[in-house]
Protein backbone atom coordinates (compact mmCIF):
# COMPACT_ATOMS: atom_id res chain seq x y z
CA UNK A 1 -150.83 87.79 -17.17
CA UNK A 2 -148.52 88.67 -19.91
CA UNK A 3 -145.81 86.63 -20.98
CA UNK A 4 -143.40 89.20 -20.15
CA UNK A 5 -144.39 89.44 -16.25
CA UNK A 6 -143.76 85.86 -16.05
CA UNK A 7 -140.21 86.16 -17.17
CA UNK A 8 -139.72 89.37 -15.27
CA UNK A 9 -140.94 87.35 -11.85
CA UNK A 10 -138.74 84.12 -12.83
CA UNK A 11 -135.96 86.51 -13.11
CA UNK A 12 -136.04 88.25 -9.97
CA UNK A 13 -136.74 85.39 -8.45
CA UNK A 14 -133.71 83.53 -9.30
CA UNK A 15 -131.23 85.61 -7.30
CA UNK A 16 -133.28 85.49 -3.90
CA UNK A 17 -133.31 81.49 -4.30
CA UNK A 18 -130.01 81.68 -4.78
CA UNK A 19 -129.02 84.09 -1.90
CA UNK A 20 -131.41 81.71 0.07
CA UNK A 21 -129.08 79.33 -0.79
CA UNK A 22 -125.87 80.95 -0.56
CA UNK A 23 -127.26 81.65 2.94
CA UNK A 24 -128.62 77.83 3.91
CA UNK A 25 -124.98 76.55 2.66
CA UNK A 26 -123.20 79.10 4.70
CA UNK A 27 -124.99 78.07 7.41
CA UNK A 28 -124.27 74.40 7.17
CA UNK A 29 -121.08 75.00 6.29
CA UNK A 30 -120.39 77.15 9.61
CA UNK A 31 -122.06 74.35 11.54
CA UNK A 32 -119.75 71.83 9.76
CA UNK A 33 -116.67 74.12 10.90
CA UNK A 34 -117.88 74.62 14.52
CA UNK A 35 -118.42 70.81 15.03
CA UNK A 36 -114.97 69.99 13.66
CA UNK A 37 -113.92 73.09 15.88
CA UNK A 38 -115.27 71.24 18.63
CA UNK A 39 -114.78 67.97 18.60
CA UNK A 40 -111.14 67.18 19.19
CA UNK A 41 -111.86 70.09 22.50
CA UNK A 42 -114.59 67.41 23.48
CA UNK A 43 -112.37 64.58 22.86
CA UNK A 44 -109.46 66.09 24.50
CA UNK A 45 -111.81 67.15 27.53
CA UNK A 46 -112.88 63.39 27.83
CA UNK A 47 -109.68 61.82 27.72
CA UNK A 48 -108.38 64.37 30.57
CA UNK A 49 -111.66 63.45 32.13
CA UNK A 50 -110.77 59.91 31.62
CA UNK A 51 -107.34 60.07 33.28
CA UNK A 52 -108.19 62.62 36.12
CA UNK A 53 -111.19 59.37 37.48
CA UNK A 54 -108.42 56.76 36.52
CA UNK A 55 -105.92 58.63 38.77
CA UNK A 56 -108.65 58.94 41.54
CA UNK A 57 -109.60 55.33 42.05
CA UNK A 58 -107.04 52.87 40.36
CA UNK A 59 -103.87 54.02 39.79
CA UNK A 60 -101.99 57.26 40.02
CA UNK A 61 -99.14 59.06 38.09
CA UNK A 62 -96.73 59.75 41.14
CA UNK A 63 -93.62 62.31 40.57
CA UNK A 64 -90.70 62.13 42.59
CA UNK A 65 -89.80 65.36 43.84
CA UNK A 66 -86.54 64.41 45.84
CA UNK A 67 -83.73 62.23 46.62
CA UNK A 68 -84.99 60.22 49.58
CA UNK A 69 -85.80 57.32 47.52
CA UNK A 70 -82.86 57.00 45.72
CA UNK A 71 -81.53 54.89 43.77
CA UNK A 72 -84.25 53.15 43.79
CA UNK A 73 -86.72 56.02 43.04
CA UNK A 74 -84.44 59.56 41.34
CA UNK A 75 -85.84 62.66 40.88
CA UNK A 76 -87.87 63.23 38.21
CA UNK A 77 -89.08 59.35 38.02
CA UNK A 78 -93.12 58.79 37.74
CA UNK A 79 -94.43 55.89 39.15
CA UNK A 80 -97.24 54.20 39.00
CA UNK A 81 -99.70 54.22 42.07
CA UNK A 82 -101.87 51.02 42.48
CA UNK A 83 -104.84 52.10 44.74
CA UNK A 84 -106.64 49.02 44.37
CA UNK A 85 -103.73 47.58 46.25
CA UNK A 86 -105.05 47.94 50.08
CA UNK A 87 -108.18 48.26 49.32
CA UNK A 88 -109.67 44.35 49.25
CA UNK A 89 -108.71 43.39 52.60
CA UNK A 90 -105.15 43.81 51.77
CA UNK A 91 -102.56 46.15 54.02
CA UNK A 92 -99.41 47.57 53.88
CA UNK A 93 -96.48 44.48 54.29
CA UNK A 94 -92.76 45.24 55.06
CA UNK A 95 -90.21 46.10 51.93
CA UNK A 96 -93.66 47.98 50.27
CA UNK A 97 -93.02 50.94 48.37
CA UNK A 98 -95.99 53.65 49.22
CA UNK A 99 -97.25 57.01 49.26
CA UNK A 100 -99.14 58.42 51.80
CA UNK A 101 -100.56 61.35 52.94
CA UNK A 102 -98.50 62.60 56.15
CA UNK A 103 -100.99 65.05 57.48
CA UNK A 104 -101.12 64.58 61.39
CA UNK A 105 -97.95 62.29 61.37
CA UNK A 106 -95.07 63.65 59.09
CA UNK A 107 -96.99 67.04 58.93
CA UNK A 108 -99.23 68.58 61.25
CA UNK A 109 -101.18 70.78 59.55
CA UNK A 110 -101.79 71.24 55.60
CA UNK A 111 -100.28 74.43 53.88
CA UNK A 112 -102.01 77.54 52.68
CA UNK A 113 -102.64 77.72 49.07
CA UNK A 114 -104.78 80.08 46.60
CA UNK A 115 -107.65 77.30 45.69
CA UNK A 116 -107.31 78.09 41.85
CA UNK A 117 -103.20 77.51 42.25
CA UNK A 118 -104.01 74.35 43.81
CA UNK A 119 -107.05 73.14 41.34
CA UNK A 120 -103.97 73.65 38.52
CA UNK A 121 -101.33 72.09 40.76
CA UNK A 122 -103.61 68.87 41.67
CA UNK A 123 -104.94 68.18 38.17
CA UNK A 124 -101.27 68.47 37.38
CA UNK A 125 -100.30 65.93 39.63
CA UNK A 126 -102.63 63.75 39.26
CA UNK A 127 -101.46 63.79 35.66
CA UNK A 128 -98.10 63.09 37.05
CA UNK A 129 -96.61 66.57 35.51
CA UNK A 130 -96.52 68.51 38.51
CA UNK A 131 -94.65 67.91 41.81
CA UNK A 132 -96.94 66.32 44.62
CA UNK A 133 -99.01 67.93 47.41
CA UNK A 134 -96.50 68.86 50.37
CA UNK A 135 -98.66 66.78 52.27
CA UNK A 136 -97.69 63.90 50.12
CA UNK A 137 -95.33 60.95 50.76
CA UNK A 138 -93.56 58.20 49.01
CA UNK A 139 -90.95 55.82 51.82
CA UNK A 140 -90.47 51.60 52.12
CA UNK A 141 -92.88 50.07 54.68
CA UNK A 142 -90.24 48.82 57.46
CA UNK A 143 -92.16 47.64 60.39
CA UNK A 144 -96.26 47.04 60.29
CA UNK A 145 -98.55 46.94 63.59
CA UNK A 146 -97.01 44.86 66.56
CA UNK A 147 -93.53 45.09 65.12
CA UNK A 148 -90.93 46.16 67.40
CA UNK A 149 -88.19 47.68 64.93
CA UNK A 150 -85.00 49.13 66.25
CA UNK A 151 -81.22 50.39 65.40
CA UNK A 152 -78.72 48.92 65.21
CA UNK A 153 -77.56 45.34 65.49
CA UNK A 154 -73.23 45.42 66.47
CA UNK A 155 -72.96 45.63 62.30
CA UNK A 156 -75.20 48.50 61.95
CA UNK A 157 -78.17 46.69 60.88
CA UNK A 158 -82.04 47.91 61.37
CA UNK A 159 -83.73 45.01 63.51
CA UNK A 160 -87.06 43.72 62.91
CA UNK A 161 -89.13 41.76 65.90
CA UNK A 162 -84.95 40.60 66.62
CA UNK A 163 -84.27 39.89 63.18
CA UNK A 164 -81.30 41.79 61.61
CA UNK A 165 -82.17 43.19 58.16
CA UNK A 166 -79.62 43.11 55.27
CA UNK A 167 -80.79 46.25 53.06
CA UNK A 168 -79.71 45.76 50.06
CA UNK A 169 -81.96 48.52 48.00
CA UNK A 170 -80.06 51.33 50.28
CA UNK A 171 -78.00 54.33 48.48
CA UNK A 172 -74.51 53.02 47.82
CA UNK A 173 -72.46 53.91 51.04
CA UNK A 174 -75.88 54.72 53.34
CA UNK A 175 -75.75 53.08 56.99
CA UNK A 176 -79.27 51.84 58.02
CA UNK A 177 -79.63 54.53 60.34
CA UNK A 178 -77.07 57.19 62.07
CA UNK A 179 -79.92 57.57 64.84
CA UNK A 180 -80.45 54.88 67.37
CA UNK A 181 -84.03 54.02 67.60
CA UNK A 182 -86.56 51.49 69.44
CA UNK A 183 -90.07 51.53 69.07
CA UNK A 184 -92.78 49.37 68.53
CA UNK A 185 -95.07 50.00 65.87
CA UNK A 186 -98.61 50.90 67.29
CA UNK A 187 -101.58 48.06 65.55
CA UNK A 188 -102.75 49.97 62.77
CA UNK A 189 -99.57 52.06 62.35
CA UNK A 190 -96.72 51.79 60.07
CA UNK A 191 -92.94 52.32 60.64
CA UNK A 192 -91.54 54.17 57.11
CA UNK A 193 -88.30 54.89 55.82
CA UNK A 194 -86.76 56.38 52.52
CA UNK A 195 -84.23 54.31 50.78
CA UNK A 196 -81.24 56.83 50.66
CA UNK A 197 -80.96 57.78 54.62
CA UNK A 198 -78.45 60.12 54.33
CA UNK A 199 -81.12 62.45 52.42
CA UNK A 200 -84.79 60.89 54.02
CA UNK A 201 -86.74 62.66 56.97
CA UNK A 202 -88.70 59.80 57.39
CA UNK A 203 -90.30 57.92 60.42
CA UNK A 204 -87.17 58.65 62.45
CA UNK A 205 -87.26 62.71 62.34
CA UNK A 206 -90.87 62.64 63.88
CA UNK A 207 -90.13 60.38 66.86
CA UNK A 208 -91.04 63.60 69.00
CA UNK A 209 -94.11 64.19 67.49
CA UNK A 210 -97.98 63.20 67.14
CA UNK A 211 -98.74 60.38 66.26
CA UNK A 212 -94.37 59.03 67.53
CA UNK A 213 -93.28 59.02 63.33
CA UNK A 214 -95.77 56.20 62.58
CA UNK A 215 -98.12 56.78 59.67
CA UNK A 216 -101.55 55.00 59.85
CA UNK A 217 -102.62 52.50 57.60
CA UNK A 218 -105.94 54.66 56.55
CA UNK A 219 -103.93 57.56 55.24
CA UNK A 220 -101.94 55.20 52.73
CA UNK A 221 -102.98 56.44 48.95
CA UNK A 222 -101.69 53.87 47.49
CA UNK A 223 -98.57 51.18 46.68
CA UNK A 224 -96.01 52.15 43.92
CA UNK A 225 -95.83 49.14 41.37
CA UNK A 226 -93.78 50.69 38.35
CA UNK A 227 -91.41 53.02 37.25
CA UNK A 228 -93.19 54.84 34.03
CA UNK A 229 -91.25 57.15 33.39
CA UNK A 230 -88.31 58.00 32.23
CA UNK A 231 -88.12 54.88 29.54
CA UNK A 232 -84.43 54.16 30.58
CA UNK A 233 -86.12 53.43 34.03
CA UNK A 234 -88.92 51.49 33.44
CA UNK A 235 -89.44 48.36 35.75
CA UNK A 236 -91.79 46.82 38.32
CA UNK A 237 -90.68 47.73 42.45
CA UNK A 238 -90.89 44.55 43.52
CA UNK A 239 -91.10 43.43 47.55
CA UNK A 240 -87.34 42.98 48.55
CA UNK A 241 -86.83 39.65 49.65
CA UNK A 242 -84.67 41.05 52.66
CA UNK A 243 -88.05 40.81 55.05
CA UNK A 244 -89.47 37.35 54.23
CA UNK A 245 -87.35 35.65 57.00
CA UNK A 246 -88.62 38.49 60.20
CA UNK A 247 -90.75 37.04 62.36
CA UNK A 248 -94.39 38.42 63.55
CA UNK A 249 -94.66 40.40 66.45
CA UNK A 250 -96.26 37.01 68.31
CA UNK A 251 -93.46 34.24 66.86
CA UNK A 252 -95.12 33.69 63.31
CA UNK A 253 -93.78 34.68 60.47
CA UNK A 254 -94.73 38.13 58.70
């Protein structure tokens, strides 16, 4: 071969290598761009992933979405939902804060909604950035299975198996109760109320119904431990020691 077709080749050579090239690092560098692309979408969609199986099984986000609680619980609060609470042999005590779902005691049927609108509104809740499910409940435990609760004592206090309570958590200027009540709390049932009573359909506005306004113990989601949210609020909901003097239904002490 003569020297001449050697250089000729070597020359026409050199730009496909280096279009091969060009083309290899474009390529990898595509690749490289993609995966960074990518990755905080993954990481994002693991951490929401994260949250939404947290929120599931041990504790829950929980927005307020009314006064009924207040002041102890204001619009707009998130608490914190322990669901590990009741579920170790644990249940429900009086002067717990909960939420619960009311379906066949506070409501009797669940509402209509487009399935996509409520995929979106339960992811947000469970998130706590969306308002709860209307079949969703947050009130303070006031009488447990066997307890006979009624209203009112000659000062306008709720009684508890005969034991006057002095409420201290209600809304400033609340009575106990303007309805006069007396039931007793079916075993496995649970006697709610909302802290501001003025503003609460609780146990009391379902007397007439299903189920007489109790809420069963299976249908409890969970029992609200902190406020989260908003800073100026943050603090543990502690049991009030109002109930640790009532008596059990059978003489001993609750």
């Amino acid at each position: 071969m003569p020297p001449d077709a050697s250089i000729k080749e070597t020359q026409e050579g050199g730009p496909q290598r280096r279009r091969s090239w060009i083309r290899r690092f474009g390529s990898w560098l595509g690749a490289g761009v993609s995966a960074l692309w990518h990755r905080p979408v993954l990481l994002l969609a693991a951490c929401v992933a994260f949250v939404l199986l947290l929120s599931a099984f041990v504790v829950q986000p929980f927005l307020i979405p009314s006064s009924s609680m207040e002041n102890t619980l204001r619009i707009g609060d998130r608490v914190l939902v322990n669901k590990l609470a009741y579920r170790f042999g644990d249940e429900p005590r009086r002067g717990d804060v909960i939420v619960f779902d009311g379906t066949g005691s506070f409501r009797q049927s669940e509402p209509g909604e487009n399935p996509v609108t409520g995929l979106i509104r339960g992811t947000g809740a469970a998130l706590g950035l969306a308002e709860p499910a209307a079949t969703d409940y947050i009130k303070r435990v006031i009488g447990v299975g066997g307890d006979r609760v009624t209203c009112c004592d000659k000062r306008g206090r709720i009684k508890v198996n005969g034991e006057p309570v002095d409420e201290d958590y209600l809304f400033p200027g609340d009575a106990p109760s303007s309805d006069a009540f007396d039931i007793v709390v079916p075993e496995g049932k649970l006697w709610v109320m909302g802290d501001h009573r003025g503003r609460s359909r609780d146990s009391r506005d379902h007397l007439g119904e299903p189920g007489g306004g109790t809420v069963p113990v299976g249908q409890v989601i969970g029992r609200a431990d902190w406020i989260a949210w908003p800073v100026g609020h943050w603090t543990a909901l502690h049991r009030p020691p109002a109930f640790d003097g009532i008596p059990g239904a059978a003489g001993s002490h609750g």
